[in-house]
Structures are given as structure tokens and as C-alpha cells.
C-alpha atoms as a PDB file:
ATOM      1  CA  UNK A   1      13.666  19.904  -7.468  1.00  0.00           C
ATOM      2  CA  UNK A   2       9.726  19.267  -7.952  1.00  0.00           C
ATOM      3  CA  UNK A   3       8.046  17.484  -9.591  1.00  0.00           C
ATOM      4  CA  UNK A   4       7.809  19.019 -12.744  1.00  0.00           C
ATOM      5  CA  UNK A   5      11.411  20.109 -13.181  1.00  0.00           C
ATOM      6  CA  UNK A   6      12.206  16.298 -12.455  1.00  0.00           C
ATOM      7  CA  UNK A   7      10.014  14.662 -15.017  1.00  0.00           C
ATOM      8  CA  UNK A   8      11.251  18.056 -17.617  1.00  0.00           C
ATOM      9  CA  UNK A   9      15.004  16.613 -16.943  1.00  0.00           C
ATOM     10  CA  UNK A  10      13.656  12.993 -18.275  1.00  0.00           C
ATOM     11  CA  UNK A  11      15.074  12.782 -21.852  1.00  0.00           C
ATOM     12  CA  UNK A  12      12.290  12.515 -24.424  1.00  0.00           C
ATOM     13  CA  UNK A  13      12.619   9.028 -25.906  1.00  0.00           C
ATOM     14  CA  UNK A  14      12.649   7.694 -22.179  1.00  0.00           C
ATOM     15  CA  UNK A  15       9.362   9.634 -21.060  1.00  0.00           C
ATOM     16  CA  UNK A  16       8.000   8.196 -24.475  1.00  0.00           C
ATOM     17  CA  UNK A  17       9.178   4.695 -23.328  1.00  0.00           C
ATOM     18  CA  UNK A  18       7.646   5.362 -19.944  1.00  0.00           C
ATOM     19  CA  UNK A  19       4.451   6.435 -20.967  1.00  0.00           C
ATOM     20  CA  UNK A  20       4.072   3.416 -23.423  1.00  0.00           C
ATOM     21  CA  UNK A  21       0.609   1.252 -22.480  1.00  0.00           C
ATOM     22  CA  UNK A  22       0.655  -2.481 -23.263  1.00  0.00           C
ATOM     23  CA  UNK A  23      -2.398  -4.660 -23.705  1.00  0.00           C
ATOM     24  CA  UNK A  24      -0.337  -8.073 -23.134  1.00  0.00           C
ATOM     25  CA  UNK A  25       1.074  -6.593 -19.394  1.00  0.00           C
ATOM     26  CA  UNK A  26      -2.316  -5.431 -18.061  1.00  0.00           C
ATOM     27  CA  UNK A  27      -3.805  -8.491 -19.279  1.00  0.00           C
ATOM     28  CA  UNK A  28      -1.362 -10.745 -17.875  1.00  0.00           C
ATOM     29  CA  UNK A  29      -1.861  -9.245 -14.147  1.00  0.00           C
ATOM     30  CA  UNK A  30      -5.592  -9.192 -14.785  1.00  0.00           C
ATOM     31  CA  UNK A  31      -5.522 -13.286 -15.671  1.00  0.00           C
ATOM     32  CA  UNK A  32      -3.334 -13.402 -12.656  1.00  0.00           C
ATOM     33  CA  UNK A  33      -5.684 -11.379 -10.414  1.00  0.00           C
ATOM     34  CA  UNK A  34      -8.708 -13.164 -11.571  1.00  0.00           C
ATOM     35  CA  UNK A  35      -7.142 -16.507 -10.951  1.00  0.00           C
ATOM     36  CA  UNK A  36      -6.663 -15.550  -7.693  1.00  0.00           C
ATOM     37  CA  UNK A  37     -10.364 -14.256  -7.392  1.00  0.00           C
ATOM     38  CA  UNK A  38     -11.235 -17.660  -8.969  1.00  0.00           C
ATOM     39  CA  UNK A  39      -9.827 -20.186  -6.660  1.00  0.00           C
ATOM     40  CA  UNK A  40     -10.633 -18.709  -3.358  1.00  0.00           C
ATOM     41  CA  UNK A  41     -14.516 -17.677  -4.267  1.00  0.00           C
ATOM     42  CA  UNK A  42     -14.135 -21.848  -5.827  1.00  0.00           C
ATOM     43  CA  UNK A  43     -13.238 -22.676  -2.210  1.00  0.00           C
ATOM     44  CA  UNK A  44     -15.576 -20.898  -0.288  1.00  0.00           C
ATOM     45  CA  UNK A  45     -18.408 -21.786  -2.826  1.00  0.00           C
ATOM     46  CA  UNK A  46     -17.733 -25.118  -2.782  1.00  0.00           C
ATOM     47  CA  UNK A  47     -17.270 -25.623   1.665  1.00  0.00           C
ATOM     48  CA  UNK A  48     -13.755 -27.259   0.878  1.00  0.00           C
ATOM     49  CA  UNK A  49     -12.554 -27.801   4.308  1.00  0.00           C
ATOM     50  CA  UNK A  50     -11.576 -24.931   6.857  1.00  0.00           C
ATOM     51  CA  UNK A  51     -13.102 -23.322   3.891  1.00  0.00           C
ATOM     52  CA  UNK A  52     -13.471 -19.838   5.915  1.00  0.00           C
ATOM     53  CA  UNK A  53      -9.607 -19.259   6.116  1.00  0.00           C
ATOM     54  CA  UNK A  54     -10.287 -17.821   2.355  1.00  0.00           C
ATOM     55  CA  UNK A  55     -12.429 -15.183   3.531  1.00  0.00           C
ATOM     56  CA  UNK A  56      -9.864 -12.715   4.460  1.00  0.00           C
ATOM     57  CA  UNK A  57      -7.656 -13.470   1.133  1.00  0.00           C
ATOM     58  CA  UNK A  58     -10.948 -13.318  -0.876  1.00  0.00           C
ATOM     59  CA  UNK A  59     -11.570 -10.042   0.774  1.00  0.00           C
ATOM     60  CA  UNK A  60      -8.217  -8.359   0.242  1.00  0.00           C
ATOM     61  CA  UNK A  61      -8.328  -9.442  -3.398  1.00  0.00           C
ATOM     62  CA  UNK A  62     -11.680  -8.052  -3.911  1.00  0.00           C
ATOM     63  CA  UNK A  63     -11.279  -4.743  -2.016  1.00  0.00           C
ATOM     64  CA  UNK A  64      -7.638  -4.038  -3.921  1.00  0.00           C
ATOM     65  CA  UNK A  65     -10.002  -4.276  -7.227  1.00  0.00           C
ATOM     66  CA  UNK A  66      -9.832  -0.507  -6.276  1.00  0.00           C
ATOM     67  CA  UNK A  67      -6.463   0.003  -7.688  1.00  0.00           C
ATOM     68  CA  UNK A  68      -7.446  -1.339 -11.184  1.00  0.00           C
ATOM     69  CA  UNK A  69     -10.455   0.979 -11.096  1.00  0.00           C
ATOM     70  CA  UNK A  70      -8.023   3.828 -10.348  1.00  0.00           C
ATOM     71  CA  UNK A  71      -5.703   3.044 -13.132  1.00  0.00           C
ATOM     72  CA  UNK A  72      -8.543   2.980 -15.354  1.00  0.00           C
ATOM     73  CA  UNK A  73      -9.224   6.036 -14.969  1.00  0.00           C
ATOM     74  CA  UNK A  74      -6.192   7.197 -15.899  1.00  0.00           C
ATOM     75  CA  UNK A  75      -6.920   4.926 -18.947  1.00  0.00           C
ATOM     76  CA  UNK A  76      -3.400   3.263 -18.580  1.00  0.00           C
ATOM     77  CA  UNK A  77      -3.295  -0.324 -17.601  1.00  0.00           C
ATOM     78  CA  UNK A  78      -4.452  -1.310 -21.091  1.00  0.00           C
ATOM     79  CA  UNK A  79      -3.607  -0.316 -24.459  1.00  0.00           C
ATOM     80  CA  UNK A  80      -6.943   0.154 -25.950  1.00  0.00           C
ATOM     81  CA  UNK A  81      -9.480   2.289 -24.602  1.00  0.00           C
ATOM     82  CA  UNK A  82     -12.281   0.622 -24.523  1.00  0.00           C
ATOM     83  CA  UNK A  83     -10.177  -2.139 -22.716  1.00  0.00           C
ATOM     84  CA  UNK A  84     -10.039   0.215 -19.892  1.00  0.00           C
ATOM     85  CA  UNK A  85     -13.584   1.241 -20.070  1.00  0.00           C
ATOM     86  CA  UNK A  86     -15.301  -1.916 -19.853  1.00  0.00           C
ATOM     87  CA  UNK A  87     -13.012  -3.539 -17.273  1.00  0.00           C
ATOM     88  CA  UNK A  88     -13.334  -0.119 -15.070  1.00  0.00           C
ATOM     89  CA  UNK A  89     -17.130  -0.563 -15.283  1.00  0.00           C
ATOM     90  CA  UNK A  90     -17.350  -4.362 -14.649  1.00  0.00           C
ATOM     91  CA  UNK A  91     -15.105  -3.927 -11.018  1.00  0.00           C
ATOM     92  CA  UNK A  92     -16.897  -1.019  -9.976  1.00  0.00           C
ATOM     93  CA  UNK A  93     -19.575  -3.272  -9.145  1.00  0.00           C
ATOM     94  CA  UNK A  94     -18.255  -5.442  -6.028  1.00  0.00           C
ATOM     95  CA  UNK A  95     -16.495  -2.915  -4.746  1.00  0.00           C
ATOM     96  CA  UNK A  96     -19.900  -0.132  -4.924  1.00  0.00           C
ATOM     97  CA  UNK A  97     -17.392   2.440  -6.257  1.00  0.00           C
ATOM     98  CA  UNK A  98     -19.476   4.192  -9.717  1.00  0.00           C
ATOM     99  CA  UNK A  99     -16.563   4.236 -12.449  1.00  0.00           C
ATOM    100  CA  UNK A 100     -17.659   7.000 -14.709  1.00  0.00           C
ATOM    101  CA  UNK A 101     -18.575   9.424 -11.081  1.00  0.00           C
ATOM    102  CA  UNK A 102     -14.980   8.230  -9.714  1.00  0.00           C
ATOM    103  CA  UNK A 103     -12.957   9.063 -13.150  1.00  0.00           C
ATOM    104  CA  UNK A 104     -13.653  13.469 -11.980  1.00  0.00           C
ATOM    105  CA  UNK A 105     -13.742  12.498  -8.508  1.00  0.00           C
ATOM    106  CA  UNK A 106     -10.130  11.039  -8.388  1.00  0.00           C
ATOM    107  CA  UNK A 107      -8.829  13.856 -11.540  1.00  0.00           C
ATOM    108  CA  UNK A 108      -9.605  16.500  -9.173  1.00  0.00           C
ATOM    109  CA  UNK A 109      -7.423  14.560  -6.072  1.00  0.00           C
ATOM    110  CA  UNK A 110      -4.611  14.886  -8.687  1.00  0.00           C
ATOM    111  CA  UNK A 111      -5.464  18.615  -9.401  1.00  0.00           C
ATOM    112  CA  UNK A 112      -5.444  19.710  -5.639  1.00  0.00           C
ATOM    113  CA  UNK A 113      -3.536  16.957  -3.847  1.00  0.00           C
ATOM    114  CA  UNK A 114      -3.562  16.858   0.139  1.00  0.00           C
ATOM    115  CA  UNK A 115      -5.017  20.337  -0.154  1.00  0.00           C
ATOM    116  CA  UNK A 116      -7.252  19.987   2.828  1.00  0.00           C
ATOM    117  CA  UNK A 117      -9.865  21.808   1.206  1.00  0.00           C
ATOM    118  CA  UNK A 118      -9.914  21.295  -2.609  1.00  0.00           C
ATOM    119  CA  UNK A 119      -8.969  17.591  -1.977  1.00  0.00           C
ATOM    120  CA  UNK A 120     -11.883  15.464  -2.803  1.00  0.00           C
ATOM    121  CA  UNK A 121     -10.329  12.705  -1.030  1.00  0.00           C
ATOM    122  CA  UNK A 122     -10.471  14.739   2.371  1.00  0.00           C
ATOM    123  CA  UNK A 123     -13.369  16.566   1.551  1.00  0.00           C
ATOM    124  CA  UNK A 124     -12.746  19.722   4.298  1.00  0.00           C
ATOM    125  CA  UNK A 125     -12.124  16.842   6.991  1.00  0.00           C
ATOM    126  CA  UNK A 126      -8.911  15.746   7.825  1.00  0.00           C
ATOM    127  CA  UNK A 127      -7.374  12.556   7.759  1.00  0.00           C
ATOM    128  CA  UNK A 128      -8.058  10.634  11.575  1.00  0.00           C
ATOM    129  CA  UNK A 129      -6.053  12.080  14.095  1.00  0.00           C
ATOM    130  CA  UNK A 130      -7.253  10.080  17.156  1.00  0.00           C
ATOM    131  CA  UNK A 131      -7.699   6.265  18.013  1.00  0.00           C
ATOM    132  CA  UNK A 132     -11.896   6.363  17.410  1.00  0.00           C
ATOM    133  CA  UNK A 133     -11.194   8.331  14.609  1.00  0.00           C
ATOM    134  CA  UNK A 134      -8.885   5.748  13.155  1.00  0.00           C
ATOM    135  CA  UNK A 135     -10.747   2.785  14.555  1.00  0.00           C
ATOM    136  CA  UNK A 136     -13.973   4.226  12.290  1.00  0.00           C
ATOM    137  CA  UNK A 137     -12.269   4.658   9.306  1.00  0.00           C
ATOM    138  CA  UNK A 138     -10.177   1.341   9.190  1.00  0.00           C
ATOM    139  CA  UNK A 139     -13.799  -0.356  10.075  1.00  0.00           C
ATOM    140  CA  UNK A 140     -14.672   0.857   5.971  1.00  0.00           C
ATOM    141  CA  UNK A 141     -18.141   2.582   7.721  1.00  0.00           C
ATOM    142  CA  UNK A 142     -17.301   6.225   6.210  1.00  0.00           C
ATOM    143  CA  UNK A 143     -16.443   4.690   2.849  1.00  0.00           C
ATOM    144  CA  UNK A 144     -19.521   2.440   2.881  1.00  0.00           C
ATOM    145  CA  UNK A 145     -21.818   5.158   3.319  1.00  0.00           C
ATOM    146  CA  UNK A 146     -20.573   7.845   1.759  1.00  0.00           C
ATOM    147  CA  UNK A 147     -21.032   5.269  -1.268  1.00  0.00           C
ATOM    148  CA  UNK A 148     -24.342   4.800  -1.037  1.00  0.00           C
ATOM    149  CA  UNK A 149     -24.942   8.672  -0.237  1.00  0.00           C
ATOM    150  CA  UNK A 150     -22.866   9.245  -3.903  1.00  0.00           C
ATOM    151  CA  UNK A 151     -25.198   6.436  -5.107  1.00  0.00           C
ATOM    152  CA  UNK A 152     -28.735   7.878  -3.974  1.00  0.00           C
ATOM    153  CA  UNK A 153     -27.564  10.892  -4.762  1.00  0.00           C
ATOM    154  CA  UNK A 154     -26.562  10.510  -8.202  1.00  0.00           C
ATOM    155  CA  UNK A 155     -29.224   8.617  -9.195  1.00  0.00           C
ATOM    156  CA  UNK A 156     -31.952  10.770  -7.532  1.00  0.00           C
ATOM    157  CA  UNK A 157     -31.019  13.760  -6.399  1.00  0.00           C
ATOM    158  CA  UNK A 158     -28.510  16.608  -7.974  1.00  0.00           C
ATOM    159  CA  UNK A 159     -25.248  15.836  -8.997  1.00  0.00           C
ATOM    160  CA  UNK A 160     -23.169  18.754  -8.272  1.00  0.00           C
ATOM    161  CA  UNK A 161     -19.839  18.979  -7.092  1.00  0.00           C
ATOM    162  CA  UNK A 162     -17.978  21.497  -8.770  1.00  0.00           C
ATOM    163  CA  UNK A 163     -15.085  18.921 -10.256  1.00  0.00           C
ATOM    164  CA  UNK A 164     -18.317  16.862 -11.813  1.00  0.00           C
ATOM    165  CA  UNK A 165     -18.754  18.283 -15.530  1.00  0.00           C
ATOM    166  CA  UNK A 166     -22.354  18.800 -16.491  1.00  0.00           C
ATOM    167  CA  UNK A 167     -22.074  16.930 -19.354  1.00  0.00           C
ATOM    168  CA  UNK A 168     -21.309  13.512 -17.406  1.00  0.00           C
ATOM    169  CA  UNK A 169     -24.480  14.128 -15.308  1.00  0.00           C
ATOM    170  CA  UNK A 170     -26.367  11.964 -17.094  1.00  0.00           C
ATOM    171  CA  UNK A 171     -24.082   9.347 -17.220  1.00  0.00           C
ATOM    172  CA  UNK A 172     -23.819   9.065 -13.751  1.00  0.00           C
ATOM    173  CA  UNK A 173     -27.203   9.022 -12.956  1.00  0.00           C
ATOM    174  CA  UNK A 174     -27.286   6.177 -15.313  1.00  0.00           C
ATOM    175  CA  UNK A 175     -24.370   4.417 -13.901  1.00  0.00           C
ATOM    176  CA  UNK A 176     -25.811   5.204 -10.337  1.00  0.00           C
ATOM    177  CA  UNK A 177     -29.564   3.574 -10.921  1.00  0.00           C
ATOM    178  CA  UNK A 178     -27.987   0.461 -12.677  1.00  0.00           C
ATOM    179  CA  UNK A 179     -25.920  -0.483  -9.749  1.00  0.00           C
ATOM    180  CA  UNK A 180     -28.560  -0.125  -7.021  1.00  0.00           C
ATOM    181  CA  UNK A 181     -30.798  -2.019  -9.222  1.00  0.00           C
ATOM    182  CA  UNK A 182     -27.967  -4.494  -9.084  1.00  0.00           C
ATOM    183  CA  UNK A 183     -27.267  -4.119  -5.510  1.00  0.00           C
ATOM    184  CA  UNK A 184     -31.507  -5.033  -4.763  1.00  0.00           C
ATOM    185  CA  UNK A 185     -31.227  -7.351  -6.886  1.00  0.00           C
ATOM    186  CA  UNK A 186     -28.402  -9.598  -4.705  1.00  0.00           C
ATOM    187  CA  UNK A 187     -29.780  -8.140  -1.640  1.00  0.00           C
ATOM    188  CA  UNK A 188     -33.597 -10.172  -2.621  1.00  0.00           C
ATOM    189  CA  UNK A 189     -31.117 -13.317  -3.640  1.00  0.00           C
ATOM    190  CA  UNK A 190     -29.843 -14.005   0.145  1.00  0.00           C
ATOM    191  CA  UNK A 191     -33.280 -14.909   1.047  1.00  0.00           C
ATOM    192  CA  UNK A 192     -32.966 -17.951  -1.702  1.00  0.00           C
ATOM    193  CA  UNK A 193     -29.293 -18.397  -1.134  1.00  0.00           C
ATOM    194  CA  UNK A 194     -26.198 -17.300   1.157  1.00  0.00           C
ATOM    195  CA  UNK A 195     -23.476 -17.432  -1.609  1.00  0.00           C
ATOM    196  CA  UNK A 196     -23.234 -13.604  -1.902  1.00  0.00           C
ATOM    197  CA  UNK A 197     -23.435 -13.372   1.969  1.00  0.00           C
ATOM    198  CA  UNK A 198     -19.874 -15.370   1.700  1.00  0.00           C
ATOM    199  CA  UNK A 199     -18.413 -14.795  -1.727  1.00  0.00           C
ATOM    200  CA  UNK A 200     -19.194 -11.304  -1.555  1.00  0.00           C
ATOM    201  CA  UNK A 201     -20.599  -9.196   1.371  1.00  0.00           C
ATOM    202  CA  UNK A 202     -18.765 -10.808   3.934  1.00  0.00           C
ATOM    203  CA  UNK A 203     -15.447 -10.872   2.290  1.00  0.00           C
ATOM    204  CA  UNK A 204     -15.480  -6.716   1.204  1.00  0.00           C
ATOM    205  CA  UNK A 205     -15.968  -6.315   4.925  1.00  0.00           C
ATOM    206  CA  UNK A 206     -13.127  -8.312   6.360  1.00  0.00           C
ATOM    207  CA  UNK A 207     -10.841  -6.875   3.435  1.00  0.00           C
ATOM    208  CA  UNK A 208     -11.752  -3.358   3.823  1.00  0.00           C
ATOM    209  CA  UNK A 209      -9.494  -2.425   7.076  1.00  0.00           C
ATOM    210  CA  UNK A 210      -6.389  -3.852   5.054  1.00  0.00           C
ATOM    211  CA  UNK A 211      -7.101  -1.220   1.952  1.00  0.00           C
ATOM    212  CA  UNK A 212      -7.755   1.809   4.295  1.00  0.00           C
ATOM    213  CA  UNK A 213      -4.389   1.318   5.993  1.00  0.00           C
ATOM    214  CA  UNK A 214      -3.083   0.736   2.184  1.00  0.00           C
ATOM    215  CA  UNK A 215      -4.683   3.941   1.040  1.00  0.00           C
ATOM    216  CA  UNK A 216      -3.767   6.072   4.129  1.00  0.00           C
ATOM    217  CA  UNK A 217      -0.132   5.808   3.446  1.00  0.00           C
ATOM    218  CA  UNK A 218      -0.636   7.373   0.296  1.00  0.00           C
ATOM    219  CA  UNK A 219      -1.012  10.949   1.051  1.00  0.00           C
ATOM    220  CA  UNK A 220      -1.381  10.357   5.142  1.00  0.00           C
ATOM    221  CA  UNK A 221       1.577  12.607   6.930  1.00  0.00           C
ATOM    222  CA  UNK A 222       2.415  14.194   4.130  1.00  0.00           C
ATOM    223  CA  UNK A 223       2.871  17.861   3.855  1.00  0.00           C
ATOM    224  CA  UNK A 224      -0.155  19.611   1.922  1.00  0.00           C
ATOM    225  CA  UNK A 225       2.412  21.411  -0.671  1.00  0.00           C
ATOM    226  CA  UNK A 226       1.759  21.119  -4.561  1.00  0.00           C
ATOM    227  CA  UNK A 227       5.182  19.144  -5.005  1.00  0.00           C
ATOM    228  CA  UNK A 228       4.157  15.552  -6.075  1.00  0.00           C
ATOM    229  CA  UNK A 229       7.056  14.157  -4.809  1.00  0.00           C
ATOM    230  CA  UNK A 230       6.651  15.397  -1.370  1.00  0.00           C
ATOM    231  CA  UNK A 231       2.472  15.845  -0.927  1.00  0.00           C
ATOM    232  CA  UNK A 232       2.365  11.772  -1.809  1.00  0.00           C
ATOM    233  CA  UNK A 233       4.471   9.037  -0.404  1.00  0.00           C
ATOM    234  CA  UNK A 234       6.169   6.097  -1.995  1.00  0.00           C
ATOM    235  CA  UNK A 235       6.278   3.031   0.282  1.00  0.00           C
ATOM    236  CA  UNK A 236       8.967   0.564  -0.230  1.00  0.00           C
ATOM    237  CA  UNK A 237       7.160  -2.768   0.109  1.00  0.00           C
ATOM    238  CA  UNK A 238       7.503  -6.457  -1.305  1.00  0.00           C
ATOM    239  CA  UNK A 239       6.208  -8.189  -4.606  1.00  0.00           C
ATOM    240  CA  UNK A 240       2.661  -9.485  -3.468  1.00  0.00           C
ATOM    241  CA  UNK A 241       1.627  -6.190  -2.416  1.00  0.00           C
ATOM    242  CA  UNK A 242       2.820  -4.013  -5.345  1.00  0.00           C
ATOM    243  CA  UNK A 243       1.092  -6.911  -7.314  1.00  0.00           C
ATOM    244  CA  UNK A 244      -2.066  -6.706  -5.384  1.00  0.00           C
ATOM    245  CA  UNK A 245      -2.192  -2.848  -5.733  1.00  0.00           C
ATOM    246  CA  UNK A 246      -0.883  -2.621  -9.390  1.00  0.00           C
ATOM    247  CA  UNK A 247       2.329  -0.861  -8.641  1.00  0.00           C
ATOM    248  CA  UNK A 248       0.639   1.829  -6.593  1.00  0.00           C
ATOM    249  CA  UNK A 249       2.750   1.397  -3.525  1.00  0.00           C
ATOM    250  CA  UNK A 250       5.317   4.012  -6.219  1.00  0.00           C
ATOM    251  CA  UNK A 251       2.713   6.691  -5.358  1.00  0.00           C
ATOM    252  CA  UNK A 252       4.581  10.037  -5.379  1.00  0.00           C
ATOM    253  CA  UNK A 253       6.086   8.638  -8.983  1.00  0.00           C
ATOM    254  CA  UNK A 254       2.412   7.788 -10.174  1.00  0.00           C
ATOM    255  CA  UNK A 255       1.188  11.230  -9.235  1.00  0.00           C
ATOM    256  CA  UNK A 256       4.461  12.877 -10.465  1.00  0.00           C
ATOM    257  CA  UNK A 257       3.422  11.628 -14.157  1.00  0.00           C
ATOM    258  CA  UNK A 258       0.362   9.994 -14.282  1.00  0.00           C
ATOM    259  CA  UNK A 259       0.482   9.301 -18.001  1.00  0.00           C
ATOM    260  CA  UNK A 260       2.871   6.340 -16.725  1.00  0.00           C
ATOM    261  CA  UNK A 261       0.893   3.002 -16.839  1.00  0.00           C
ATOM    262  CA  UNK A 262       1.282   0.711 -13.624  1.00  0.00           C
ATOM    263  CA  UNK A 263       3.922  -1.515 -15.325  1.00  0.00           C
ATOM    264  CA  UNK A 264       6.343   1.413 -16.087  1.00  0.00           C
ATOM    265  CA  UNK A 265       6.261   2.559 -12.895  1.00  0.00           C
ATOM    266  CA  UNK A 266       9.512   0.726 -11.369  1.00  0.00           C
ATOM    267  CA  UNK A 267      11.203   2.382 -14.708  1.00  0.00           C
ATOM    268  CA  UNK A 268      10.035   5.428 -13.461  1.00  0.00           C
ATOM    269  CA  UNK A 269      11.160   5.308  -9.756  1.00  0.00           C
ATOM    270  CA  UNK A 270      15.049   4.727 -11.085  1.00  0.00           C
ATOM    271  CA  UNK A 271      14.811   8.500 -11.640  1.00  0.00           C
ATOM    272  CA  UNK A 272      12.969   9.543  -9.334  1.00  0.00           C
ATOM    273  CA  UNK A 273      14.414   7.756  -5.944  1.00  0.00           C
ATOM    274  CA  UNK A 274      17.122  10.389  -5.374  1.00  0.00           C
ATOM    275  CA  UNK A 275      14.045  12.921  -5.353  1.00  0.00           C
ATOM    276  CA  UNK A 276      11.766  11.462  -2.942  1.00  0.00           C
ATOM    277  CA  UNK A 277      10.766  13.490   0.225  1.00  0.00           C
ATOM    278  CA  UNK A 278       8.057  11.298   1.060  1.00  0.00           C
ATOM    279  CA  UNK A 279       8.746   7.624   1.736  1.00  0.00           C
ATOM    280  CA  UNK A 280       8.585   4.831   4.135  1.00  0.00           C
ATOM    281  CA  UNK A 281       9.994   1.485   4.840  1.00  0.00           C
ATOM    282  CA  UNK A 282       7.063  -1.051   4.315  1.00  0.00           C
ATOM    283  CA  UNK A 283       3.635  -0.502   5.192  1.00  0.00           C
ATOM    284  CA  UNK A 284       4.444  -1.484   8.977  1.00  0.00           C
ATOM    285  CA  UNK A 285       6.627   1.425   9.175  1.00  0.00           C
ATOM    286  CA  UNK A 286       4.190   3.475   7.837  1.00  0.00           C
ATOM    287  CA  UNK A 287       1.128   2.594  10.629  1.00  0.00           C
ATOM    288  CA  UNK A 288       3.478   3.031  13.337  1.00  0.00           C
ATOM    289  CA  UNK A 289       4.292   6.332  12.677  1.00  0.00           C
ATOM    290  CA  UNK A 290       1.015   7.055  12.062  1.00  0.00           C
ATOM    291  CA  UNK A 291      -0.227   5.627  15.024  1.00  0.00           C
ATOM    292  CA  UNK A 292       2.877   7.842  17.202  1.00  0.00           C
ATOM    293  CA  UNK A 293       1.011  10.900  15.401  1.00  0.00           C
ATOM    294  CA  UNK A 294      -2.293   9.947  16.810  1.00  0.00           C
ATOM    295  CA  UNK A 295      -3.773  12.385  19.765  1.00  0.00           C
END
């Protein structure tokens, strides 16, 4: 069975329930999330002592903002629309990823998933298959820059990948030239003050290896087949990290039936567990098969 018989045999009351969106659950996890943000920049900001053990929390926090920003594209953590607008645009800022560019980017992954062509996400290149390979992307350097190339390139050059519709080009060079206007803006501030050197710049860094080896068990040793429940992997994992990545960690059921918002998707995985073909047994489980793979 595939993915699209499976959800078909879902009666249709129980794929409405599923699909249902809920202002009070996504803002609930949001207060949650930002409290968390909250407290640790508070602690860093204010030098409490051994104050730089809340770097690498900070970090993870801020670098897992990436989550939200893909569930707002899918315009399902909230209820209302423009709740999922505005929040998508506010956290594509500390985490340099331009909401309105990513929305096509990341509904063309869905489209051609783990296709190692079509796949924006792998872009022609496969996923590492050596230890400097790896080492690279786990350091965040390909995602850095390839964010500022989408950046300058949006705002100043031509903006055309074939999954970007022409329409949205001006949005996106909009988007693009507001951020790096943003971006100079807190570069010129660290020669006043180092609080976005720690609250910020520094912590992205030290979170960023922690999100790659998040994001590579998504789709990473997967077949590239169009079956959903085989081309992405599920990951059986505890309650801080499926909070921290907003349910994602159920990642063959979110790209099985993406209409599902994050707080369904447990709901969802009761009928689709006996389907899986791609899963693992905690993150650790994951990396060390991955790491057997490696040349």
C-alpha cells in the first residue's frame, strides 16, 4: 500500500478530524517555545553565572525555528491565515531562511521527493556520502551560503528556478532586500555592542550541526521512489524533540498528507504505523547507520 491508497482507506469524518487547524494548540507551543527563547537569551543577556552553558540550548531553540517556518508554509500550525503568515515572516529572520522564497522552494520537495534531480532539497547533489562531506554539511557552511547566494540573488539578480512562479518574483525580491538591510543593520550594531554576537550569531552556529543531523534523517537513506511512506522516514524519538521540531520527527505521515497540522500528526501515525517502510529507532540510531553508509 502507498501512500495514497492509505490515506483513500481513512474514513472521511476522521481525515476531516485530522486535517482540523487550531489557533489555541499552535499558540500554546508557540508561548511555550518563546518562553524557552526568553529565558535563555535573559541569561546570556544578563552574564548570570556560567552564563555560556545557554549557548548551545539557545542555539538549538533558535535553529529548530525552522520547523515552524516549514509548517507555515503549509499554512497549518494556526487556524487563521494570516496567523501563519506573519509568524512565518517574523522567524525567517534569525534563522536567514526568506519565508515567501521557501513556501515554492519546500512545495516543490513535496512534489518530487528524494528525486535526486527534481528535489530542491538535493539540488542534482547528493546527500554526503563521505566523512568531509558530512563533516561540511553538519558544520551549517553549505546552508549558510547558499542563503546568502538565494539572498543576493533574489534581491539583485534573476529569480528563476523553475518551481518559483513569476508572479511571486516580486515578492521575493522584496522579502530578500528587507532582510539584508536587516542583516547590515545588526552587522554595524556589534561595533556598539556584542549582544547579537551572543544572543544571536554565536548561538545559530553552535545549534546548526544539531538541525542538520535532525533534517538528514528525514529523507537521508531513503529510497528515491514516489511512495511517501517509504521516500521519507519517521523517527521514533522522545517528547522534547518532537516538541522542539513541532511533530516533524512523524515525517513520512506529514508528507503522506500534508494538509495534517503538526498537532494531528500522532492521530495520524495510529494509521499509518503498520505502513511504514521507512523508520528508525531515535535519532542515535539513525546517525549510526548513516555513518556505517559513509565511504
Amino acid at each position: 500500500m502507498d501512500h495514497r491508497d492509505l490515506i483513500s482507506s481513512i474514513p472521511p469524518p476522521v481525515k476531516a478530524r485530522l486535517q482540523r487547524r487550531s489557533n489555541a494548540a499552535g499558540l500554546w507551543h508557540l508561548a511555550l517555545y518563546l518562553a524557552g527563547l526568553t529565558a535563555t537569551t535573559t541569561c546570556i543577556a544578563l552574564k548570570v553565572p556560567f552564563w555560556p552553558v545557554f549557548l548551545m540550548p539557545l542555539g538549538v531553540l533558535l535553529v529548530f525555528l525552522f520547523t515552524l517556518s516549514h509548517e507555515c508554509t503549509h499554512k497549518t500550525p494556526f487556524r487563521n491565515g494570516w496567523l501563519n503568515e506573519i509568524i512565518g515572516h517574523l522567524i525567517s529572520i534569525p534563522i536567514a531562511l526568506p519565508f515567501t522564497w521557501f513556501r515554492y522552494f519546500h512545495l516543490a520537495h513535496h512534489k518530487w521527493t528524494n528525486h535526486p534531480e527534481k528535489d530542491p532539497e538535493l539540488a542534482g547533489k547528493p546527500r554526503p556520502d563521505n566523512w568531509p562531506e558530512l563533516l561540511i554539511y553538519l558544520s551549517g557552511w553549505p546552508y549558510w551560503t547558499g542563503m546568502a547566494k538565494t539572498l543576493l540573488q533574489n534581491a539583485f539578480g534573476q529569480v528563476d528556478a523553475p518551481y518559483l512562479p513569476a508572479p511571486q518574483h516580486h515578492a521575493m525580491r522584496t522579502e530578500a532586500r528587507l532582510l539584508l538591510a536587516l542583516y547590515t543593520f545588526a552587522c554595524v550594531s556589534l561595533f556598539y555592542t556584542p549582544l547579537l554576537f551572543w544572543v544571536w550569531f554565536c548561538p545559530v552556529l553552535i545549534g546548526q550541526p544539531f538541525l542538520r543531523l535532525y533534517l538528514l534523517a528525514e529523507h537521508g537513506l531513503c529510497p528515491p521512489v514516489a511512495n511517501m511512506l517509504e521516500n521519507s522516514r519517521t523517527t521514533f524519538t522522545n517528547r522534547i524533540v518532537r516538541f522542539l521540531a513541532w511533530n516533524m520527527p512523524y515525517h513520512a505521515e506529514h508528507h503522506a498528507f500534508p494538509n495534517v497540522p503538526f498537532h494531528q500528526l500522532p492521530a495520524l501515525h495510529d494509521w499509518t504505523r503498520a505502513q511504514l517502510l521507512s523508520t528508525s529507532d531515535g535519532y542515535l540510531d539513525f546517525t549510526g547507520e548513516y555513518v556505517r553508509s559513509l565511504r
